[in-house]
C-alpha atoms as a PDB file:
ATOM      1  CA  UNK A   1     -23.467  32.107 106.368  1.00  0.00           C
ATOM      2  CA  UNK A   2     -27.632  31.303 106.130  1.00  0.00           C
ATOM      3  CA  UNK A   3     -28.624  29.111 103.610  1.00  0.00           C
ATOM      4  CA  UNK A   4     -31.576  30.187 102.440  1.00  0.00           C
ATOM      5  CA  UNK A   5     -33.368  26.941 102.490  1.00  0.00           C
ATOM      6  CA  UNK A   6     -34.384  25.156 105.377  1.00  0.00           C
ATOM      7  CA  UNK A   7     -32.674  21.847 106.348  1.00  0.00           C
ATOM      8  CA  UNK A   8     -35.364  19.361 107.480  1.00  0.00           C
ATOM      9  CA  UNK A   9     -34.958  18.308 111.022  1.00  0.00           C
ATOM     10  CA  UNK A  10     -37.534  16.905 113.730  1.00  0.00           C
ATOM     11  CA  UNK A  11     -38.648  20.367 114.605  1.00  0.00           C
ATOM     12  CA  UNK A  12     -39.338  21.328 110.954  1.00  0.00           C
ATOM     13  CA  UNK A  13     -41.627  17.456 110.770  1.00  0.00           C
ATOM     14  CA  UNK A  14     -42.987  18.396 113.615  1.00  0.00           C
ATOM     15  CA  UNK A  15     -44.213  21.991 112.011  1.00  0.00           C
ATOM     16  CA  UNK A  16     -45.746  20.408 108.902  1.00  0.00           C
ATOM     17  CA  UNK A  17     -47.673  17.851 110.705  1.00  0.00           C
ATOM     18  CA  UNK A  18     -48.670  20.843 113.692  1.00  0.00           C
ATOM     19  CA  UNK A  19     -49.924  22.557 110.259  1.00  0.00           C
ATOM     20  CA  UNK A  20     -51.244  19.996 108.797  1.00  0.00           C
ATOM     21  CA  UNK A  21     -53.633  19.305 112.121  1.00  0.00           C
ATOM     22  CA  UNK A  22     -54.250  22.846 111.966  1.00  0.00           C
ATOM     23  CA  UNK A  23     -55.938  22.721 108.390  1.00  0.00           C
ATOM     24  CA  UNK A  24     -57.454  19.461 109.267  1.00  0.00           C
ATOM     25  CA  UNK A  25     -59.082  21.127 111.815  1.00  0.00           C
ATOM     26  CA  UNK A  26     -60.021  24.123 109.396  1.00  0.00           C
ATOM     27  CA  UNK A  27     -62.014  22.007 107.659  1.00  0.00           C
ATOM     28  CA  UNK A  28     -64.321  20.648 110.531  1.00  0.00           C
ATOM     29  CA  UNK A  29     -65.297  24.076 111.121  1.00  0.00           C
ATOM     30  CA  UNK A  30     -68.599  25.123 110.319  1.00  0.00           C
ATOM     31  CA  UNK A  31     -69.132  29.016 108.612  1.00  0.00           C
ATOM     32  CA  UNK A  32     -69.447  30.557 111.611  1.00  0.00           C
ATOM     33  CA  UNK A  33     -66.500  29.256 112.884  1.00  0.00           C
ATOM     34  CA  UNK A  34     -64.224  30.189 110.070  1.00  0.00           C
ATOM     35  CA  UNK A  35     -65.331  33.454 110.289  1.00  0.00           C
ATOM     36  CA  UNK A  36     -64.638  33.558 113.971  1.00  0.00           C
ATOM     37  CA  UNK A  37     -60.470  32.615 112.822  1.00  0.00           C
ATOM     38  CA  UNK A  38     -60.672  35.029 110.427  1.00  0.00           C
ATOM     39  CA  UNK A  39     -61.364  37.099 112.814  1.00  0.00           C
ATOM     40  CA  UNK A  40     -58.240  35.788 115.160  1.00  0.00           C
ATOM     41  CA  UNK A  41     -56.000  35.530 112.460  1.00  0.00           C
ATOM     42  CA  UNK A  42     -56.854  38.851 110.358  1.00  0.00           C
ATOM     43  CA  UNK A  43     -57.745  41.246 113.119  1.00  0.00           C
ATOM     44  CA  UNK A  44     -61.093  42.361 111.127  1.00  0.00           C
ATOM     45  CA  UNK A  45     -64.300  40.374 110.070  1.00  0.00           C
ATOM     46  CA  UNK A  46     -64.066  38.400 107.055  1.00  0.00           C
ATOM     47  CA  UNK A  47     -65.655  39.388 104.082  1.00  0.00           C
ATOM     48  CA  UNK A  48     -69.730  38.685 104.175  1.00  0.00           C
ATOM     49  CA  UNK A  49     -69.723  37.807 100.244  1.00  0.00           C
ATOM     50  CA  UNK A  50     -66.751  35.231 100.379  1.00  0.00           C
ATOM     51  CA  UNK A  51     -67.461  31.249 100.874  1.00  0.00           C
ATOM     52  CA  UNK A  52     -66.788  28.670 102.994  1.00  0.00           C
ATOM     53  CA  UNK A  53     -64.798  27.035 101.063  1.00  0.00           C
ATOM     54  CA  UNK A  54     -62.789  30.180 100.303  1.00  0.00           C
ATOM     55  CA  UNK A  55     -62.377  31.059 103.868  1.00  0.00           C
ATOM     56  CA  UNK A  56     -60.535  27.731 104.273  1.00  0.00           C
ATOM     57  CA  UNK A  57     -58.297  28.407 101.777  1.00  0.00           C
ATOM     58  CA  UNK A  58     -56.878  31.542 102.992  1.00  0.00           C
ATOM     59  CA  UNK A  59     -57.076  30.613 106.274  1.00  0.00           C
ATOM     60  CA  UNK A  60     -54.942  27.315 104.786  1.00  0.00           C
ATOM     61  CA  UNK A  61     -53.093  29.511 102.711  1.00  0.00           C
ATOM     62  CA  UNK A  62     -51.825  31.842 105.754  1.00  0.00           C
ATOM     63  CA  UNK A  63     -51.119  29.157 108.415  1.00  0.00           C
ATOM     64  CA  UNK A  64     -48.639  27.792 105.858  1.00  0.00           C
ATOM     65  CA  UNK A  65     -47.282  31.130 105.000  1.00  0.00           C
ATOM     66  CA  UNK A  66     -46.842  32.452 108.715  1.00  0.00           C
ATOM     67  CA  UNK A  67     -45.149  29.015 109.298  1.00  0.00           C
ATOM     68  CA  UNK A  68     -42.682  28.198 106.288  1.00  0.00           C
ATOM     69  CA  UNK A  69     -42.495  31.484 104.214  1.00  0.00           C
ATOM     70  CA  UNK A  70     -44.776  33.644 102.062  1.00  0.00           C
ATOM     71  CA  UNK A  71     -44.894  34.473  98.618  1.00  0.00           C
ATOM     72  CA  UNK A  72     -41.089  35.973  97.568  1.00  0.00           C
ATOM     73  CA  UNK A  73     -40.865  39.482  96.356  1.00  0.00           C
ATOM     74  CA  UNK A  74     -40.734  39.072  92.886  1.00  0.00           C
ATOM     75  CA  UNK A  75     -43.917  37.218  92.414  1.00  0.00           C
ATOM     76  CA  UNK A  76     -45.667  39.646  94.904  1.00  0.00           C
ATOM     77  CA  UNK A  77     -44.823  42.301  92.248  1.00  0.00           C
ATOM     78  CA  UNK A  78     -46.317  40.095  89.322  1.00  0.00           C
ATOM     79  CA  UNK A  79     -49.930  39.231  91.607  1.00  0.00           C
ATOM     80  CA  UNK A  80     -49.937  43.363  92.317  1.00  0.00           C
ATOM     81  CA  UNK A  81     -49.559  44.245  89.159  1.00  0.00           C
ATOM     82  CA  UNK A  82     -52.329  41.695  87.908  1.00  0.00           C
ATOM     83  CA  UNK A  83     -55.648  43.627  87.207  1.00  0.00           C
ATOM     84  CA  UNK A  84     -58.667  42.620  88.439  1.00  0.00           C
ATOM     85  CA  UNK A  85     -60.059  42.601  84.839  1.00  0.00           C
ATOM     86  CA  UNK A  86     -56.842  40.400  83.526  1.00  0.00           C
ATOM     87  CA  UNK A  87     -57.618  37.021  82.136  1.00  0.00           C
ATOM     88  CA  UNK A  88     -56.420  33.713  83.441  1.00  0.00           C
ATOM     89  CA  UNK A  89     -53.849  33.796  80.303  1.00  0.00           C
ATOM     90  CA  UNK A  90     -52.541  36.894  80.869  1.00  0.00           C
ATOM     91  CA  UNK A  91     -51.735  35.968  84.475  1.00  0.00           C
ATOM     92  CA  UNK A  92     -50.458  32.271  83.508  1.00  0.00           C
ATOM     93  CA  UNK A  93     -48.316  34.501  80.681  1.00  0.00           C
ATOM     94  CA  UNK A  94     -46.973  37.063  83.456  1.00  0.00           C
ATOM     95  CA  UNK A  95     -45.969  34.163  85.865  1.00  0.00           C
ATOM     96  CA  UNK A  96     -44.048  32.207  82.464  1.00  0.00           C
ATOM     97  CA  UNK A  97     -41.979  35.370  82.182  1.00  0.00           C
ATOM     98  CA  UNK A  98     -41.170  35.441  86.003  1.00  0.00           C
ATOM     99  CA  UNK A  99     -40.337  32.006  86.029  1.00  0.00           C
ATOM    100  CA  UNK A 100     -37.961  32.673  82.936  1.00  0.00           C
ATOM    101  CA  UNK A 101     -36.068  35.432  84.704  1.00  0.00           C
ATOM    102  CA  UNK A 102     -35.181  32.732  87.533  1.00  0.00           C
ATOM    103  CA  UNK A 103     -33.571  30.544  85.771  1.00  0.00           C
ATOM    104  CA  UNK A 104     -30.258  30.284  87.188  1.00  0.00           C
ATOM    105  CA  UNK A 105     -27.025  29.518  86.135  1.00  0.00           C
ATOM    106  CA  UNK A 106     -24.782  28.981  88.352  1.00  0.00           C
ATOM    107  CA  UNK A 107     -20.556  29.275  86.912  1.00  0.00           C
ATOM    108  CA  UNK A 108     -19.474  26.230  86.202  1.00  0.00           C
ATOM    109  CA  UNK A 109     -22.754  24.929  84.703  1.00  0.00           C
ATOM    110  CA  UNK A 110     -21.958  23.086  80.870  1.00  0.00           C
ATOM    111  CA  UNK A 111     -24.175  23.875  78.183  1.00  0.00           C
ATOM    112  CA  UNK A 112     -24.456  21.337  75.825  1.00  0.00           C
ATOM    113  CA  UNK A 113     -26.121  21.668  72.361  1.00  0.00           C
ATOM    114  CA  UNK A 114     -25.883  19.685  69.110  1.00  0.00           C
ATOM    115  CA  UNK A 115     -25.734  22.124  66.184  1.00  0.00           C
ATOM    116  CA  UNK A 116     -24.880  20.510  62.251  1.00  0.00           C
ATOM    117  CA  UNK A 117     -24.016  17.270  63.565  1.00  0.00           C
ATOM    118  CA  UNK A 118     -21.319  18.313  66.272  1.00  0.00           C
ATOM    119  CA  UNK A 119     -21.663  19.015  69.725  1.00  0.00           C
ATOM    120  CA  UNK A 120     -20.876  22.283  71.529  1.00  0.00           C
ATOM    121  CA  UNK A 121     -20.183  22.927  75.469  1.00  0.00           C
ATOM    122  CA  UNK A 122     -20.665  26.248  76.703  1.00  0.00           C
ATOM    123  CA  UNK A 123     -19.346  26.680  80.207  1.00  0.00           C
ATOM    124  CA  UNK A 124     -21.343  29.147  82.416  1.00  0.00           C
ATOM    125  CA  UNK A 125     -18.807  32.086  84.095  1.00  0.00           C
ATOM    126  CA  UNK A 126     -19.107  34.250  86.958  1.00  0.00           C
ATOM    127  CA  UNK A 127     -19.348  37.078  84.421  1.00  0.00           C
ATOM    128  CA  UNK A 128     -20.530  35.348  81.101  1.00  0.00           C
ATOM    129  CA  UNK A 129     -19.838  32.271  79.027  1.00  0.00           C
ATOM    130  CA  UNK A 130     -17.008  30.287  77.573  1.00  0.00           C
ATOM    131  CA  UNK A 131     -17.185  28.516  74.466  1.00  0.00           C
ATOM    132  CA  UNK A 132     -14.038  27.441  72.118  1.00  0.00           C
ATOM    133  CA  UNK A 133     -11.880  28.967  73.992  1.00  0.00           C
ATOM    134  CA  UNK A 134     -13.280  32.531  74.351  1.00  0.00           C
ATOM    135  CA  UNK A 135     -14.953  34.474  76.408  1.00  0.00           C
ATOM    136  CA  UNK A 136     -18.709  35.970  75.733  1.00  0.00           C
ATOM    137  CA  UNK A 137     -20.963  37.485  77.290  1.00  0.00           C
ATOM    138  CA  UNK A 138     -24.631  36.503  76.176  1.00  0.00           C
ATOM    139  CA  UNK A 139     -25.412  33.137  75.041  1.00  0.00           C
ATOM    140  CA  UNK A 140     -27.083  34.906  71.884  1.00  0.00           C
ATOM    141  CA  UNK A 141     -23.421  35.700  70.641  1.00  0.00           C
ATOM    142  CA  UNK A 142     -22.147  32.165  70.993  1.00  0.00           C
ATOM    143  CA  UNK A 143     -25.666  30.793  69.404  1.00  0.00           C
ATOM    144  CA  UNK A 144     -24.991  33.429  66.450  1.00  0.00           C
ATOM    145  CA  UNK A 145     -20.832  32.009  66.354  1.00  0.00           C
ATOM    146  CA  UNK A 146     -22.123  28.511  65.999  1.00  0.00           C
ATOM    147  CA  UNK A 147     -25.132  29.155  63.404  1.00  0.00           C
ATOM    148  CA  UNK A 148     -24.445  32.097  61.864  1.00  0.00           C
ATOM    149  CA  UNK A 149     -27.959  33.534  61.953  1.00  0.00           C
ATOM    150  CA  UNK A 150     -29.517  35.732  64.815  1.00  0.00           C
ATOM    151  CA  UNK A 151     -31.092  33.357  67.701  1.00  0.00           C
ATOM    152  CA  UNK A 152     -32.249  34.211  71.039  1.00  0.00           C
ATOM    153  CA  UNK A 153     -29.537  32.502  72.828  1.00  0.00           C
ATOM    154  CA  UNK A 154     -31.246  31.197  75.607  1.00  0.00           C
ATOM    155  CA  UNK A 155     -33.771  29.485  73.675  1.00  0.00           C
ATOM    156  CA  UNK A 156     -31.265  27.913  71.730  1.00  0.00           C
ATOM    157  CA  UNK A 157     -29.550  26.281  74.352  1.00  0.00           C
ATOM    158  CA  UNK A 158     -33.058  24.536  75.702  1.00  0.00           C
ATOM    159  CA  UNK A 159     -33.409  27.130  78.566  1.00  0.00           C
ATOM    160  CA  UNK A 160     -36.443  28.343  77.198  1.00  0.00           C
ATOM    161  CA  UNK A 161     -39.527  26.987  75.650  1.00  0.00           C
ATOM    162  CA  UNK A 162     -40.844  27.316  72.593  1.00  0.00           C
ATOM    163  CA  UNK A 163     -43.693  29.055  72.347  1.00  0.00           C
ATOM    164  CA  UNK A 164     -46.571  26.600  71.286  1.00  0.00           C
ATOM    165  CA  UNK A 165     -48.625  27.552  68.672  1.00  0.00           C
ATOM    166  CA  UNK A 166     -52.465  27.249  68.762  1.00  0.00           C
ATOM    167  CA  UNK A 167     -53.591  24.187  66.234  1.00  0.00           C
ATOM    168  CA  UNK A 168     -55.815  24.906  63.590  1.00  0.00           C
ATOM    169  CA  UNK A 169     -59.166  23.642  64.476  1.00  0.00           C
ATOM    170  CA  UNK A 170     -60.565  20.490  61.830  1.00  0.00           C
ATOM    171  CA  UNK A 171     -63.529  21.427  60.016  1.00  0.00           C
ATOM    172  CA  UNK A 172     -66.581  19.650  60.101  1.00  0.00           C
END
């Protein structure tokens, strides 16, 4: 079986630091000659408009990427889906949401969470939870057996934030 991450050995030291010269050497260019590995690397002409500074960072950007990995699926989707037009909190919201859908949890995992001055221990499943002896299958159902009241189940087990609410500026 692959594991999907990558065990570091001399080869993979080796491939960081051949990288890391790479980029080093990235920077000594001049414009024109960032624009001539543009050209190497992306088969066209880079873009007239974009600068220097830029150029390194793609170029950066895609050295890295063609050696260790690229971007996974899943976060391609979000960064397609992004409008040009979007602002910088709409984005940082978008990638919050994708980074809440990975959150793992793998069976055996204990959930622990204080609740009217007793501790409860949810066990993750393959196919749901375990708490007091039964079997659920959303941690929303167990939050609503412990409190009584409707929470998001997730969030109250710690797995998700809170979302912060803006302060209410002093006056002068």
């Amino acid at each position: 079986m692959q594991s999907k991450y990558r065990s570091v050995s001399a080869t993979s030291k080796s491939s960081r630091a051949s990288v890391e010269n790479e980029i080093a050497h990235l920077r000594d260019l001049d414009l024109g000659g960032l624009r001539a590995r543009w050209q190497s690397v992306f088969q066209r002409p880079a873009p007239p408009h974009v600068p220097r500074h830029l150029l390194c960072a793609v170029l950066s950007f895609r050295l890295q990427a063609d050696r260790f990995g690229d971007l996974d699926h899943e976060t391609r989707k979000v960064l397609d889906r992004t409008s040009i037009n979007e602002s910088g909190s709409a984005m940082a919201e978008r990638l919050e949401s994708l980074d809440r859908k990975r959150i793992d949890l793998t069976p055996g995992t204990v959930l622990v969470r204080e609740w009217d001055q007793k501790s409860h221990r949810v066990m993750v499943l393959a196919n749901g939870f375990a708490w007091n002896g039964q079997s659920y299958d959303s941690l929303t159902k167990i939050a609503f057996a412990i409190t009584g009241t409707k929470w998001n189940g997730p969030r109250f087990f710690g797995l998700r934030d809170k979302p912060t609410k803006p302060r209410p500026e002093a006056s002068p």
